[in-house]
N, C-alpha and C. Protein backbone atom coordinates (compact mmCIF):
# COMPACT_ATOMS: atom_id res chain seq x y z
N UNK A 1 114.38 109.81 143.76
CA UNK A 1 114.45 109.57 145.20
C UNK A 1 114.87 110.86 145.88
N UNK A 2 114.31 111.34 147.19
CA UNK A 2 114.59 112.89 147.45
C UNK A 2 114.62 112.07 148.58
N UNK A 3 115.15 113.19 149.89
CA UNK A 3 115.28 112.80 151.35
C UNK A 3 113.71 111.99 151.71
N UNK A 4 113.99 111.09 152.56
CA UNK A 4 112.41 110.26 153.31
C UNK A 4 112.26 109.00 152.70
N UNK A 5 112.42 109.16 150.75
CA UNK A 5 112.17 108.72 150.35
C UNK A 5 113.06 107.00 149.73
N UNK A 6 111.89 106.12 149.37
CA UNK A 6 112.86 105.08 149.05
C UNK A 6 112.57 104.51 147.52
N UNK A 7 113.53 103.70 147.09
CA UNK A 7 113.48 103.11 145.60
C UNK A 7 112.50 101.38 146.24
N UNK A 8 111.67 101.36 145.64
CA UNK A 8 111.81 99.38 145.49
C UNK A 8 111.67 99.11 144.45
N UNK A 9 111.68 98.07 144.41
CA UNK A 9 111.55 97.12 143.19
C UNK A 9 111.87 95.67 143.44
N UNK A 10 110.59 95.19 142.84
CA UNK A 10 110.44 93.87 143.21
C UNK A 10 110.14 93.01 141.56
N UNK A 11 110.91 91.64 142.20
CA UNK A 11 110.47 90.40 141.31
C UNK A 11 109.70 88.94 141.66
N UNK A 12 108.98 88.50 140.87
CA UNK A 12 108.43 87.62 141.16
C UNK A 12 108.20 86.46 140.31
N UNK A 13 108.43 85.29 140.75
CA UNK A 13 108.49 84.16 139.91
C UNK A 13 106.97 83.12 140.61
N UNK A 14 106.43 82.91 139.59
CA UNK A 14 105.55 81.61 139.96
C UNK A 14 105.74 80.61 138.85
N UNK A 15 105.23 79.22 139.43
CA UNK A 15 105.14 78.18 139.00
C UNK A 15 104.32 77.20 139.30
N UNK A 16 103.48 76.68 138.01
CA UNK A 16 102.15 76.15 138.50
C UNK A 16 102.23 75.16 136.84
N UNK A 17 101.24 73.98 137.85
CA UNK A 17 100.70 72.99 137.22
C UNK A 17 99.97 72.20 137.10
N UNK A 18 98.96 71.50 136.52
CA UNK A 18 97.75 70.60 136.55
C UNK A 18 97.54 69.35 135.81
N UNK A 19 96.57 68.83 136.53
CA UNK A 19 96.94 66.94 136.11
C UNK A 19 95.33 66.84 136.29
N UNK A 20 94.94 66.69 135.11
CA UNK A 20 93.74 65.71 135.14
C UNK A 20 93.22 64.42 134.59
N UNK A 21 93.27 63.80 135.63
CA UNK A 21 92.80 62.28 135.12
C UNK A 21 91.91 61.78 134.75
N UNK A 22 91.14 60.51 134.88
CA UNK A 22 89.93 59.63 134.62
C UNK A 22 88.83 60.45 134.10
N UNK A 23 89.34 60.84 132.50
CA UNK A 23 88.59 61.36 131.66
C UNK A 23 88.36 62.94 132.22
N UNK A 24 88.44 63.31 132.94
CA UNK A 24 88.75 65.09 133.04
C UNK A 24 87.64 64.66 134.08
N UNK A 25 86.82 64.28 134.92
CA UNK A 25 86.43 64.18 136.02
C UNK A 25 87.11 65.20 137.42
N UNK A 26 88.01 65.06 137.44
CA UNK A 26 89.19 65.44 138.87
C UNK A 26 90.31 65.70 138.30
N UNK A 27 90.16 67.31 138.12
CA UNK A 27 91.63 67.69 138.23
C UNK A 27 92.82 68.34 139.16
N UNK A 28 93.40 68.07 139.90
CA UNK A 28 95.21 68.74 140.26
C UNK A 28 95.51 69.28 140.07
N UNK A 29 95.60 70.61 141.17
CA UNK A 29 96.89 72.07 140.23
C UNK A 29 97.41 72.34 141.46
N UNK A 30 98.62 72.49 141.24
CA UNK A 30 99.75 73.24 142.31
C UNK A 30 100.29 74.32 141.75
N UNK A 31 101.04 75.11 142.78
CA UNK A 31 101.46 76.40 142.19
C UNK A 31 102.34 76.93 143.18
N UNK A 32 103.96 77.55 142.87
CA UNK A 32 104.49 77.72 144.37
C UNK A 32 105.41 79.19 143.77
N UNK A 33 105.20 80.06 144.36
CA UNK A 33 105.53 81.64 144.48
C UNK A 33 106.77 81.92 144.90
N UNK A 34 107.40 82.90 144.41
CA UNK A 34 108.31 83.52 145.43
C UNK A 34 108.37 85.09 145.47
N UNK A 35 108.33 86.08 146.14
CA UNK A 35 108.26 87.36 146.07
C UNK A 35 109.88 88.56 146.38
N UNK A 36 110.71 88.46 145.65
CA UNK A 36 111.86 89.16 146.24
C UNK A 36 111.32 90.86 146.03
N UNK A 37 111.84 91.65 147.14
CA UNK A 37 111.33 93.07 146.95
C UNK A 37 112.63 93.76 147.66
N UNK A 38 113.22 94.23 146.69
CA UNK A 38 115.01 95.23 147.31
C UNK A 38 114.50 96.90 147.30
N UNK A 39 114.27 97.10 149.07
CA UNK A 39 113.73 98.69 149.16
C UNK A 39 115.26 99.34 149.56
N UNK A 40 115.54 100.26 148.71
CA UNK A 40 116.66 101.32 149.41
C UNK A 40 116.74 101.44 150.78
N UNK A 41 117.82 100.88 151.47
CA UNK A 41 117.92 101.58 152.66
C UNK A 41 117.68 100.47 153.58
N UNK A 42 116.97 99.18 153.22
CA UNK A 42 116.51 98.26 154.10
C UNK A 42 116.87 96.75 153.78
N UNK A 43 116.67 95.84 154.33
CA UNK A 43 116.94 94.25 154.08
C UNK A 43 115.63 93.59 153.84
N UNK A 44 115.15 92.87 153.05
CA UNK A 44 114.10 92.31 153.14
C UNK A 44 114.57 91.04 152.00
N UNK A 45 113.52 90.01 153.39
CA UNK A 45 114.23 88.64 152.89
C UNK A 45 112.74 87.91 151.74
N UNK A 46 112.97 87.21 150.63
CA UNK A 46 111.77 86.88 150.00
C UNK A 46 110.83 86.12 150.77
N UNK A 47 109.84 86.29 150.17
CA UNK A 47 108.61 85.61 150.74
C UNK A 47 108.13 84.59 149.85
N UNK A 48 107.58 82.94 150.28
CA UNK A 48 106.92 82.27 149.67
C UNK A 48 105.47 81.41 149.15
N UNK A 49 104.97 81.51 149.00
CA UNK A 49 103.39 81.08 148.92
C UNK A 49 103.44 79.20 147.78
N UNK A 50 102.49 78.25 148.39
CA UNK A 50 102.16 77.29 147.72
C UNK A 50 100.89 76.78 148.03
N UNK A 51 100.19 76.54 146.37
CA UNK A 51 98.78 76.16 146.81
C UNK A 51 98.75 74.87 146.07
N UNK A 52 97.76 73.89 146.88
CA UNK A 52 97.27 72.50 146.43
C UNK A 52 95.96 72.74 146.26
N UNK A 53 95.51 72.02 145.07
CA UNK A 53 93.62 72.30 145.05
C UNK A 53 93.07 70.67 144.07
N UNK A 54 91.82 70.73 144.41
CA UNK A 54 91.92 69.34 143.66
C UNK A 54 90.05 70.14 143.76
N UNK A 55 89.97 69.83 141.75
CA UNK A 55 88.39 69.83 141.63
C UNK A 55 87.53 68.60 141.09
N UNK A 56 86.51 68.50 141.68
CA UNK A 56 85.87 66.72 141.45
C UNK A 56 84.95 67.08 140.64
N UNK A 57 84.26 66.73 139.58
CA UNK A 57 82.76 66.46 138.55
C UNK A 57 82.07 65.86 140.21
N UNK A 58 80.99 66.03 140.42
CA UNK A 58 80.04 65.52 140.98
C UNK A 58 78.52 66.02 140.66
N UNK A 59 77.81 65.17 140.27
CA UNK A 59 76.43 65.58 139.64
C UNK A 59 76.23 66.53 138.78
N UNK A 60 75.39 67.58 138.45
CA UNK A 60 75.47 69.16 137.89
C UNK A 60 76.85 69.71 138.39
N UNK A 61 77.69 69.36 138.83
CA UNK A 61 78.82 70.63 139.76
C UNK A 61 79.75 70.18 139.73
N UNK A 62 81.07 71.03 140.45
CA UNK A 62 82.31 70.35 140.85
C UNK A 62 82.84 70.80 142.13
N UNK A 63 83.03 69.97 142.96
CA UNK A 63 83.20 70.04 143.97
C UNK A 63 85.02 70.64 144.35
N UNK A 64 85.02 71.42 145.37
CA UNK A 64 86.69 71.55 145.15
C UNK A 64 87.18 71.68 146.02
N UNK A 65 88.28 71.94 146.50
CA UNK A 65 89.24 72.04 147.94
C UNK A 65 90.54 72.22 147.62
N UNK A 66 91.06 73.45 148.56
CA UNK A 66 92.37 73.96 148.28
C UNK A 66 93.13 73.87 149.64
N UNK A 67 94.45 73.82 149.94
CA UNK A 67 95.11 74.30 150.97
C UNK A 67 96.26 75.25 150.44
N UNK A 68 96.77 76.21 150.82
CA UNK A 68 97.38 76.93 150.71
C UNK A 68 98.71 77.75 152.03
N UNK A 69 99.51 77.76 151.82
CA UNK A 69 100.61 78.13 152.45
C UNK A 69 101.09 79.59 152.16
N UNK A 70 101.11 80.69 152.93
CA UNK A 70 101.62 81.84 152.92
C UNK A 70 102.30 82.46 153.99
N UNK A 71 103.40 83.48 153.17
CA UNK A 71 104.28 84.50 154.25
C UNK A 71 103.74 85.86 154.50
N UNK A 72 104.49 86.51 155.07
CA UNK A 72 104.54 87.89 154.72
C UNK A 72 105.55 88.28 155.36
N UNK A 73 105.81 90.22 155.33
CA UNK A 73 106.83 90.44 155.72
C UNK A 73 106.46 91.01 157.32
N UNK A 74 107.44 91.19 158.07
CA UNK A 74 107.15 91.95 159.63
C UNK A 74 107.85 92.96 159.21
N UNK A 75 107.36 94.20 160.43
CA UNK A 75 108.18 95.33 159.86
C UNK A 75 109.27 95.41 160.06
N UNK A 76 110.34 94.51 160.27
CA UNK A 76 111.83 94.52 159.79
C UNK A 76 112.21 93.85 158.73
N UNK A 77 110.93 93.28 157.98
CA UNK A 77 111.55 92.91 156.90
C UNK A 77 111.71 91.72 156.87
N UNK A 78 111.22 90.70 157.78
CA UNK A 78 111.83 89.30 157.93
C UNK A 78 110.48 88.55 156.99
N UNK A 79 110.88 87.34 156.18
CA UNK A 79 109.43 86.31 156.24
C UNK A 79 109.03 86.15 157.44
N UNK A 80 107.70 85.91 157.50
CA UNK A 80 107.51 85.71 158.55
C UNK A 80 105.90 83.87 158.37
N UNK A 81 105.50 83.08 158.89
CA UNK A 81 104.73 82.33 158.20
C UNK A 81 103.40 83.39 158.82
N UNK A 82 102.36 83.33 157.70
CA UNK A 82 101.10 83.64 157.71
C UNK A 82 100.12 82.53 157.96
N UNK A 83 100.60 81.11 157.55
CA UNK A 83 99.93 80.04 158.14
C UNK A 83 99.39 79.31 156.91
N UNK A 84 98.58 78.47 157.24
CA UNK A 84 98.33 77.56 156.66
C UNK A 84 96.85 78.31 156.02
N UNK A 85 95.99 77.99 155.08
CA UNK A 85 94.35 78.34 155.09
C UNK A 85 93.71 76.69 153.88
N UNK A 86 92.55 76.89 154.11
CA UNK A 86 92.00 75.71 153.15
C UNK A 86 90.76 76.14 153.11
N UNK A 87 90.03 75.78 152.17
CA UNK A 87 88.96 76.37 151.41
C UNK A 87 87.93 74.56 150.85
N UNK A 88 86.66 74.58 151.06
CA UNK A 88 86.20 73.96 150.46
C UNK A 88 84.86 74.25 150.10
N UNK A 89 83.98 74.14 148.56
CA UNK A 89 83.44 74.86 147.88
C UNK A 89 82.37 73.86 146.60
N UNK A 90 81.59 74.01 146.47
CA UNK A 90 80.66 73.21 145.30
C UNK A 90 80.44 74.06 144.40
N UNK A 91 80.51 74.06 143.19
CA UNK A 91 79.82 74.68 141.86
C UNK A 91 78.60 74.40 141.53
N UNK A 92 77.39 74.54 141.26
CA UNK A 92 76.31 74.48 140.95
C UNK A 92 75.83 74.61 139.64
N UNK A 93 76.29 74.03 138.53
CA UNK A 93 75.13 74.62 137.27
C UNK A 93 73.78 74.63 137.85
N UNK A 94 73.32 75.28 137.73
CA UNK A 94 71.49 75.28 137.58
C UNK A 94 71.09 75.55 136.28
N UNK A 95 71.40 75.71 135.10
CA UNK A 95 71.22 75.77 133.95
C UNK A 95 72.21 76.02 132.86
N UNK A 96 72.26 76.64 131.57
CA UNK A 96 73.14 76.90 130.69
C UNK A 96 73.97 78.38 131.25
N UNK A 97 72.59 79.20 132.39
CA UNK A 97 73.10 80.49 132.25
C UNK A 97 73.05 81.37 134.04
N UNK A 98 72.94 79.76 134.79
CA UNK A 98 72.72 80.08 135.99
C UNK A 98 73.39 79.03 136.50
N UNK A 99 74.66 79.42 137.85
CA UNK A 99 75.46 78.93 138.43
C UNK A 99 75.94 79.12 140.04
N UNK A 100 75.58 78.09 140.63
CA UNK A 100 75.66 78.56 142.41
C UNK A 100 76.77 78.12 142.65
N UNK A 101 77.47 78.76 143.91
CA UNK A 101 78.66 78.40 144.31
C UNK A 101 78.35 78.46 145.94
N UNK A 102 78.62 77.86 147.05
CA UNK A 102 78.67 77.69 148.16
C UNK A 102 79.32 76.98 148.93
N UNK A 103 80.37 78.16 149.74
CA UNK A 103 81.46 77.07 150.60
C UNK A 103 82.28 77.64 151.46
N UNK A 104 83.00 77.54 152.27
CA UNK A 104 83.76 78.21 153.44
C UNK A 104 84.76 78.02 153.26
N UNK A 105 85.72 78.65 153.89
CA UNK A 105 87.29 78.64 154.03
C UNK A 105 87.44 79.03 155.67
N UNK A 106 89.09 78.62 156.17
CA UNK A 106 89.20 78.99 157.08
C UNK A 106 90.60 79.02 157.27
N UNK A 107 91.32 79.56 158.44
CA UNK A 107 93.30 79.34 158.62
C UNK A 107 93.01 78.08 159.83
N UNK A 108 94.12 77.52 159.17
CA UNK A 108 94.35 75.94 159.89
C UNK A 108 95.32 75.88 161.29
N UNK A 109 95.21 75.95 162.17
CA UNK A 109 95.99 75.96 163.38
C UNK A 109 97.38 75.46 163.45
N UNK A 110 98.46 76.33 164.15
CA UNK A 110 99.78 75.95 164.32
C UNK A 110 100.12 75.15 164.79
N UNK A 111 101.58 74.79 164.96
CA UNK A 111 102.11 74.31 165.74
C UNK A 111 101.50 74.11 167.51
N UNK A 112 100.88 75.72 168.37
CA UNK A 112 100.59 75.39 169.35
C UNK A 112 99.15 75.91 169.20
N UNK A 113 98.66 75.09 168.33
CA UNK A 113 97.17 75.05 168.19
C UNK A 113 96.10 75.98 168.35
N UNK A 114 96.99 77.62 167.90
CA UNK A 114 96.03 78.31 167.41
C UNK A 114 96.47 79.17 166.06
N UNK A 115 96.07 80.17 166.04
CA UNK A 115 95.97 81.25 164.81
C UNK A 115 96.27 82.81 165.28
N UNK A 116 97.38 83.03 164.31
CA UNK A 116 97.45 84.44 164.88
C UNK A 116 96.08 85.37 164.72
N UNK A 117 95.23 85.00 163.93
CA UNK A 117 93.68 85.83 163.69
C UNK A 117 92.61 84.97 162.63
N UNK A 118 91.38 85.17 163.40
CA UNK A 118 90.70 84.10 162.80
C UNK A 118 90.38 84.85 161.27
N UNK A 119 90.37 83.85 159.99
CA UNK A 119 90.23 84.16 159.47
C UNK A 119 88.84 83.24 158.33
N UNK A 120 88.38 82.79 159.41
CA UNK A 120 86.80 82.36 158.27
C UNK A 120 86.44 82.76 158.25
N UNK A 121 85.63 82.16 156.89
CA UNK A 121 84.89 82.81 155.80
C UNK A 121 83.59 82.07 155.50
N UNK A 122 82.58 82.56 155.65
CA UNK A 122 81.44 81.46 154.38
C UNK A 122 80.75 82.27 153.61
N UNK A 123 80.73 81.70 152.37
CA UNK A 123 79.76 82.66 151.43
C UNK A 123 79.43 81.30 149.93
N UNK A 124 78.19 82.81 149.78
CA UNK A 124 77.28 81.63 148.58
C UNK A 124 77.77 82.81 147.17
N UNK A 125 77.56 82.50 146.07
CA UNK A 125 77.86 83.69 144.77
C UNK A 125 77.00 82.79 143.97
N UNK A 126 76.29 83.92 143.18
CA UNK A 126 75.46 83.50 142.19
C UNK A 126 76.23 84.09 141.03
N UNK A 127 76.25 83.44 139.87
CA UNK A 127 76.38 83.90 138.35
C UNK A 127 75.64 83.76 137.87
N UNK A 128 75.33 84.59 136.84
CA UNK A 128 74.31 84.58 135.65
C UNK A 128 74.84 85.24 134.37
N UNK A 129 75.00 84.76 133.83
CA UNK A 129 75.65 84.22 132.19
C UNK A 129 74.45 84.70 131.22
N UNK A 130 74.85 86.08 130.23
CA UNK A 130 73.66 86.20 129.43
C UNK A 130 74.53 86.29 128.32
């Protein structure tokens, strides 16, 4: 560490888990974060993240949907909420070695019913498996 300069160092704990029922059809996973980061010289309070997702068997595919909860820091260092986001999405086999995916996400509105920045998304992804 020389003049300007600072030390961090950070830790991080996650914890996650999944439940699938009625023969592996639909499975459940949660998962909930915490981020502590101690910079020389400054205060910074941890940050937390938790995601819900649930994937369905439907026809060739699996259908899925997540919501998710995130922070971040402001530049003093405080959590601050980043908001809510949710995602919903289909898998596609089309064969042993070809696989479509197509689906949107977006951030879910506050308390006074907006978003600090829009953040949707839509997109398609192809795989191909050789």
């Amino acid at each position: 560490s020389g003049p300007g300069w600072s030390t961090i160092k950070a830790e991080t704990i996650t914890l996650g888990g999944y439940w699938t029922p009625n023969d592996g059809k639909t499975t459940l996973s949660a998962t909930y974060g915490t981020i502590s980061v101690d910079v020389t010289g400054t205060t910074t309070e941890d940050i937390n993240e938790f995601h819900f997702g649930v994937d369905h068997s439907i026809g060739n595919g699996v259908l899925s949907a997540a919501i998710k909860a995130s922070e971040f820091w402001t530049s003093a260092g405080k959590a601050d909420p980043l908001g809510e986001f949710a995602e919903i999405y289909y898998t596609y086999d089309v064969n042993d070695s070809t696989e479509l995916t197509g689906g949107f996400s977006f951030a879910m509105p506050d308390n006074s019913g907006t978003t600090w920045v829009d953040r949707t998304a839509v997109g398609v992804e192809a795989t191909f498996k050789f």
